[in-house]
N, C-alpha and C. Protein backbone atom coordinates (compact mmCIF):
# COMPACT_ATOMS: atom_id res chain seq x y z
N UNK A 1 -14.92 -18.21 -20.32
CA UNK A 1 -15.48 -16.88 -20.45
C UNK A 1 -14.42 -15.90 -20.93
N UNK A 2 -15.01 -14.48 -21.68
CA UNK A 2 -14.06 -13.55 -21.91
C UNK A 2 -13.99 -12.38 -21.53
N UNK A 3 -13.70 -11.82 -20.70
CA UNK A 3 -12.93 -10.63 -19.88
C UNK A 3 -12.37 -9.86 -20.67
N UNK A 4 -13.27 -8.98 -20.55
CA UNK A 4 -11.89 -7.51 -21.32
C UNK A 4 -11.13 -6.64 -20.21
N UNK A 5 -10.05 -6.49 -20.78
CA UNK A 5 -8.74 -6.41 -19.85
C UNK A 5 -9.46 -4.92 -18.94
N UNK A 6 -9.77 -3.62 -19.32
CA UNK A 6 -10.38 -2.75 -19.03
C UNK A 6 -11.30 -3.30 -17.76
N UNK A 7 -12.47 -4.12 -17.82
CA UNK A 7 -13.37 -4.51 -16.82
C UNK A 7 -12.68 -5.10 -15.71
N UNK A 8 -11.63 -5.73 -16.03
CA UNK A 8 -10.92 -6.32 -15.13
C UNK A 8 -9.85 -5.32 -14.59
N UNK A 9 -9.11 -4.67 -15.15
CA UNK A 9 -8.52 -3.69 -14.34
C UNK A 9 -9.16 -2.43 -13.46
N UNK A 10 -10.03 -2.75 -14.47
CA UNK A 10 -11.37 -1.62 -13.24
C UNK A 10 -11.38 -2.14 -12.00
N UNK A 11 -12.14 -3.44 -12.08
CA UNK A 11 -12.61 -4.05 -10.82
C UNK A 11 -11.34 -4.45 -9.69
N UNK A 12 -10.33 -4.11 -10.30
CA UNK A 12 -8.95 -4.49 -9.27
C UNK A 12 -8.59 -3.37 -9.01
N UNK A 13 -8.93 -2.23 -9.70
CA UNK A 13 -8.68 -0.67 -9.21
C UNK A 13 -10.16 -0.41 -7.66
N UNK A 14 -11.03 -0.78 -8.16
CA UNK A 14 -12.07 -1.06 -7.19
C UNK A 14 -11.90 -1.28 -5.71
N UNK A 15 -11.24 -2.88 -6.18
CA UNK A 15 -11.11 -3.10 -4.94
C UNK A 15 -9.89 -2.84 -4.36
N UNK A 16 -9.21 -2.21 -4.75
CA UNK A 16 -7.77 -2.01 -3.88
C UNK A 16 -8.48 -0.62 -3.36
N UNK A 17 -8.94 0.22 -4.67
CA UNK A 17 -9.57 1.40 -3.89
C UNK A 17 -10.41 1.28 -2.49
N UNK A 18 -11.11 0.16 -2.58
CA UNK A 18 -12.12 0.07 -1.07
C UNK A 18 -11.02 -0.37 -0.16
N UNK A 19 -9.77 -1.57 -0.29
CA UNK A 19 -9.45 -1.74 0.84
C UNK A 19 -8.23 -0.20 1.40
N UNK A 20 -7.58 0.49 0.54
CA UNK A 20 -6.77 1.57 1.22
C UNK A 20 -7.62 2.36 1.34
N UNK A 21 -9.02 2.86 1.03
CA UNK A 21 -9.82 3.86 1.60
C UNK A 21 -10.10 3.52 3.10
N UNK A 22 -10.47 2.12 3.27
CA UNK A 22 -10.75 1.52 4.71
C UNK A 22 -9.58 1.45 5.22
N UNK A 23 -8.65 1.57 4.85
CA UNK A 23 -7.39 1.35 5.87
C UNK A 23 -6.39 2.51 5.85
N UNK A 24 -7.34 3.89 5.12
CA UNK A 24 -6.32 4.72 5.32
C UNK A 24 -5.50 5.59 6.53
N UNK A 25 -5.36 5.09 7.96
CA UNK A 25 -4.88 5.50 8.59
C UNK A 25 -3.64 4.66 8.73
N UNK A 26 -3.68 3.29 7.87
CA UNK A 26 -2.38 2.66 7.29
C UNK A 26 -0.89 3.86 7.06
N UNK A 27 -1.65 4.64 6.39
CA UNK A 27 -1.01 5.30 5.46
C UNK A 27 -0.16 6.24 6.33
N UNK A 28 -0.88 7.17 7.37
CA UNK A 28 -0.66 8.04 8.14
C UNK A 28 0.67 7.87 9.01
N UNK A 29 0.88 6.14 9.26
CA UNK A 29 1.49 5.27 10.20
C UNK A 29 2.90 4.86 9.36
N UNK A 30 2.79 5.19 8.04
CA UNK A 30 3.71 4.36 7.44
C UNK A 30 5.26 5.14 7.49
N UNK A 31 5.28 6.14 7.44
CA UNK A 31 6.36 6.67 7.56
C UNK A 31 6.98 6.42 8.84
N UNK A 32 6.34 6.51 10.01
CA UNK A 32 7.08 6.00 11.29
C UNK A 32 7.43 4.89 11.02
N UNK A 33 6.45 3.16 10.95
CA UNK A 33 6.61 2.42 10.39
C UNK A 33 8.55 1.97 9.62
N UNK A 34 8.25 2.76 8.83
CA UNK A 34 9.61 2.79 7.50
C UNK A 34 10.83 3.17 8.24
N UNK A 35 10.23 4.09 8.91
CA UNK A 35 11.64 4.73 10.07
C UNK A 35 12.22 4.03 11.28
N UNK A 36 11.15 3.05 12.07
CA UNK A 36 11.44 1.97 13.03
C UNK A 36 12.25 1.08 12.33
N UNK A 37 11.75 0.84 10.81
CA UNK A 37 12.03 -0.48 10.23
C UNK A 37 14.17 -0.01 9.75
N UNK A 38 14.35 1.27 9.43
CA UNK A 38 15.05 1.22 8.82
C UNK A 38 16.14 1.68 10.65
N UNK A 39 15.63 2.66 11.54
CA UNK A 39 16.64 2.54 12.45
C UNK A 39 17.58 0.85 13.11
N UNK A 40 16.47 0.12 13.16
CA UNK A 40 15.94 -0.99 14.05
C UNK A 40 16.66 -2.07 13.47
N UNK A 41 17.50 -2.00 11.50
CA UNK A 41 17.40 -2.84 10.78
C UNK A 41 18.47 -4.55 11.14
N UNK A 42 19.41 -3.94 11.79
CA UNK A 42 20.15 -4.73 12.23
C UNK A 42 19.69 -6.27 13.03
N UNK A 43 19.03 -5.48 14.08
CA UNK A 43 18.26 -6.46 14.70
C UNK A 43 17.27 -7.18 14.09
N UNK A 44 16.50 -6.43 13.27
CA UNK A 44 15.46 -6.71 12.62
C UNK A 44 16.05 -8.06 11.64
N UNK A 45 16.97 -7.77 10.82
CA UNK A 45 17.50 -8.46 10.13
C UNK A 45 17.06 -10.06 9.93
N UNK A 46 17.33 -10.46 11.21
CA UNK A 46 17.60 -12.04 11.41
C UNK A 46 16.23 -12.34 11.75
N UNK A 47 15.47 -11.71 11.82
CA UNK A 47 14.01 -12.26 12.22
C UNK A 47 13.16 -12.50 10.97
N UNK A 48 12.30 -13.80 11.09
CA UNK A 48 11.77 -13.94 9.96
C UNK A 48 10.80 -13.85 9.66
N UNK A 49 10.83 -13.15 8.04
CA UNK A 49 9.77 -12.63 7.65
C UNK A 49 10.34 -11.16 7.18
N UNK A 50 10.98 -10.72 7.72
CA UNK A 50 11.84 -9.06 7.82
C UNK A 50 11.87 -8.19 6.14
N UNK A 51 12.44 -9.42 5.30
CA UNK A 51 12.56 -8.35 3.88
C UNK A 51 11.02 -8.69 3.22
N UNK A 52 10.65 -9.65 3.82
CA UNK A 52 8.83 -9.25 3.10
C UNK A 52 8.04 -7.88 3.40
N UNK A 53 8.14 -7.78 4.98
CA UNK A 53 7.94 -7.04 5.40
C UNK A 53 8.34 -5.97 4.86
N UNK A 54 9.87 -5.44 5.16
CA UNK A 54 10.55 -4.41 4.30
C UNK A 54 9.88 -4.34 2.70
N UNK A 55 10.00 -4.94 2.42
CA UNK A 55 9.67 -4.88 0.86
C UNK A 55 8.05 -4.41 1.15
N UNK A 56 7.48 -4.77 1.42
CA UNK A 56 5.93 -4.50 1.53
C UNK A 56 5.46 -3.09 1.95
N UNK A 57 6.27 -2.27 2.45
CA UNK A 57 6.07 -1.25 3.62
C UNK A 57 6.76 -0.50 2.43
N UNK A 58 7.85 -0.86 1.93
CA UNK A 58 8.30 0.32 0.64
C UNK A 58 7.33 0.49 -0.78
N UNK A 59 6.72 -0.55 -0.72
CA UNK A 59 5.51 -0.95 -1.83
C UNK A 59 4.55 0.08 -1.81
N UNK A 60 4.28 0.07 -0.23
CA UNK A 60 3.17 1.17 0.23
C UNK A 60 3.39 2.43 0.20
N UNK A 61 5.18 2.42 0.80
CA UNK A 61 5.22 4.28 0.34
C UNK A 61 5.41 4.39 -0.80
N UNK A 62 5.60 3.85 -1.81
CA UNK A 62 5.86 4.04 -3.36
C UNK A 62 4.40 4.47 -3.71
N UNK A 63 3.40 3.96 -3.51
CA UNK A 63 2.18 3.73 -4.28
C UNK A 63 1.50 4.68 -3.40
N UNK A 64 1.59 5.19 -2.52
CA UNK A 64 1.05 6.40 -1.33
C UNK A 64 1.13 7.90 -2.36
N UNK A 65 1.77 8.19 -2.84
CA UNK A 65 1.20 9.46 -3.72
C UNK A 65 -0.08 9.19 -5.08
N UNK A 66 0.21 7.89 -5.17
CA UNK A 66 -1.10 7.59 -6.14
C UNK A 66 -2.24 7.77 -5.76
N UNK A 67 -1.83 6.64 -4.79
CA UNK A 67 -3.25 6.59 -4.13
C UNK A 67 -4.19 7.52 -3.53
N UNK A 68 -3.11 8.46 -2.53
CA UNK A 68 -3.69 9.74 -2.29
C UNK A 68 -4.25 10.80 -3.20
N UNK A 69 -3.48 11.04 -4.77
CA UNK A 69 -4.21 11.64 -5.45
C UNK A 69 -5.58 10.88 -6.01
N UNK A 70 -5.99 9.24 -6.16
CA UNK A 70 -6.47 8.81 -6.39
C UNK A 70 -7.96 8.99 -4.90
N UNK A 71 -7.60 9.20 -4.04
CA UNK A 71 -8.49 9.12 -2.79
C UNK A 71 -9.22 10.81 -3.21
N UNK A 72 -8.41 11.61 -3.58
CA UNK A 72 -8.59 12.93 -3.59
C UNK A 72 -9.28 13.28 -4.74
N UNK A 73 -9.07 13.09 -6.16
CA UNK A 73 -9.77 13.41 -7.35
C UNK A 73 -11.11 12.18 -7.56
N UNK A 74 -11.64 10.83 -6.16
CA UNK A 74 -12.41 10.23 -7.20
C UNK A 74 -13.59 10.68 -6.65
N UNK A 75 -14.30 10.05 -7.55
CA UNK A 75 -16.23 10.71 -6.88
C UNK A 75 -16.51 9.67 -5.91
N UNK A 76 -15.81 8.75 -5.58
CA UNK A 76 -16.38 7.91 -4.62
C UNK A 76 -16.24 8.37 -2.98
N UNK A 77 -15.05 9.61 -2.99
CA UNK A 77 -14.84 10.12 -1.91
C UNK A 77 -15.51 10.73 -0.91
């Protein structure tokens, strides 16, 4: 089958849109979150799983002004 890139980036804008709309109190949490993660890091360190984590949680505050203007300007709101 053929997919145009547009339909498909729609539908992945879609659904990321439904899951951070449903999980936006994610968002609210993340800055504490970032702040445990970064006081804490030492310890944290050696436990595994830690820079996924880290990495994942900076992913989210990176993409947190998008999204929020994206939560704010769409009609689905």
């Amino acid at each position: 089958r053929y997919y145009e890139l547009n339909s498909i980036a729609y539908y992945n804008y879609l659904h990321l849109f439904r899951i951070v709309k449903s999980n936006s109190e994610l968002f609210t949490r993340l800055d504490a979150i970032s702040s445990e993660i970064r006081a804490k890091r030492t310890e944290l360190k050696d436990i595994n799983g830690y820079r996924i984590i880290n990495k994942r949680v900076k992913q989210f505050l990176n993409a947190k002004p998008v999204v929020e203007k994206l939560l704010i300007s769409s009609q689905w709101n």
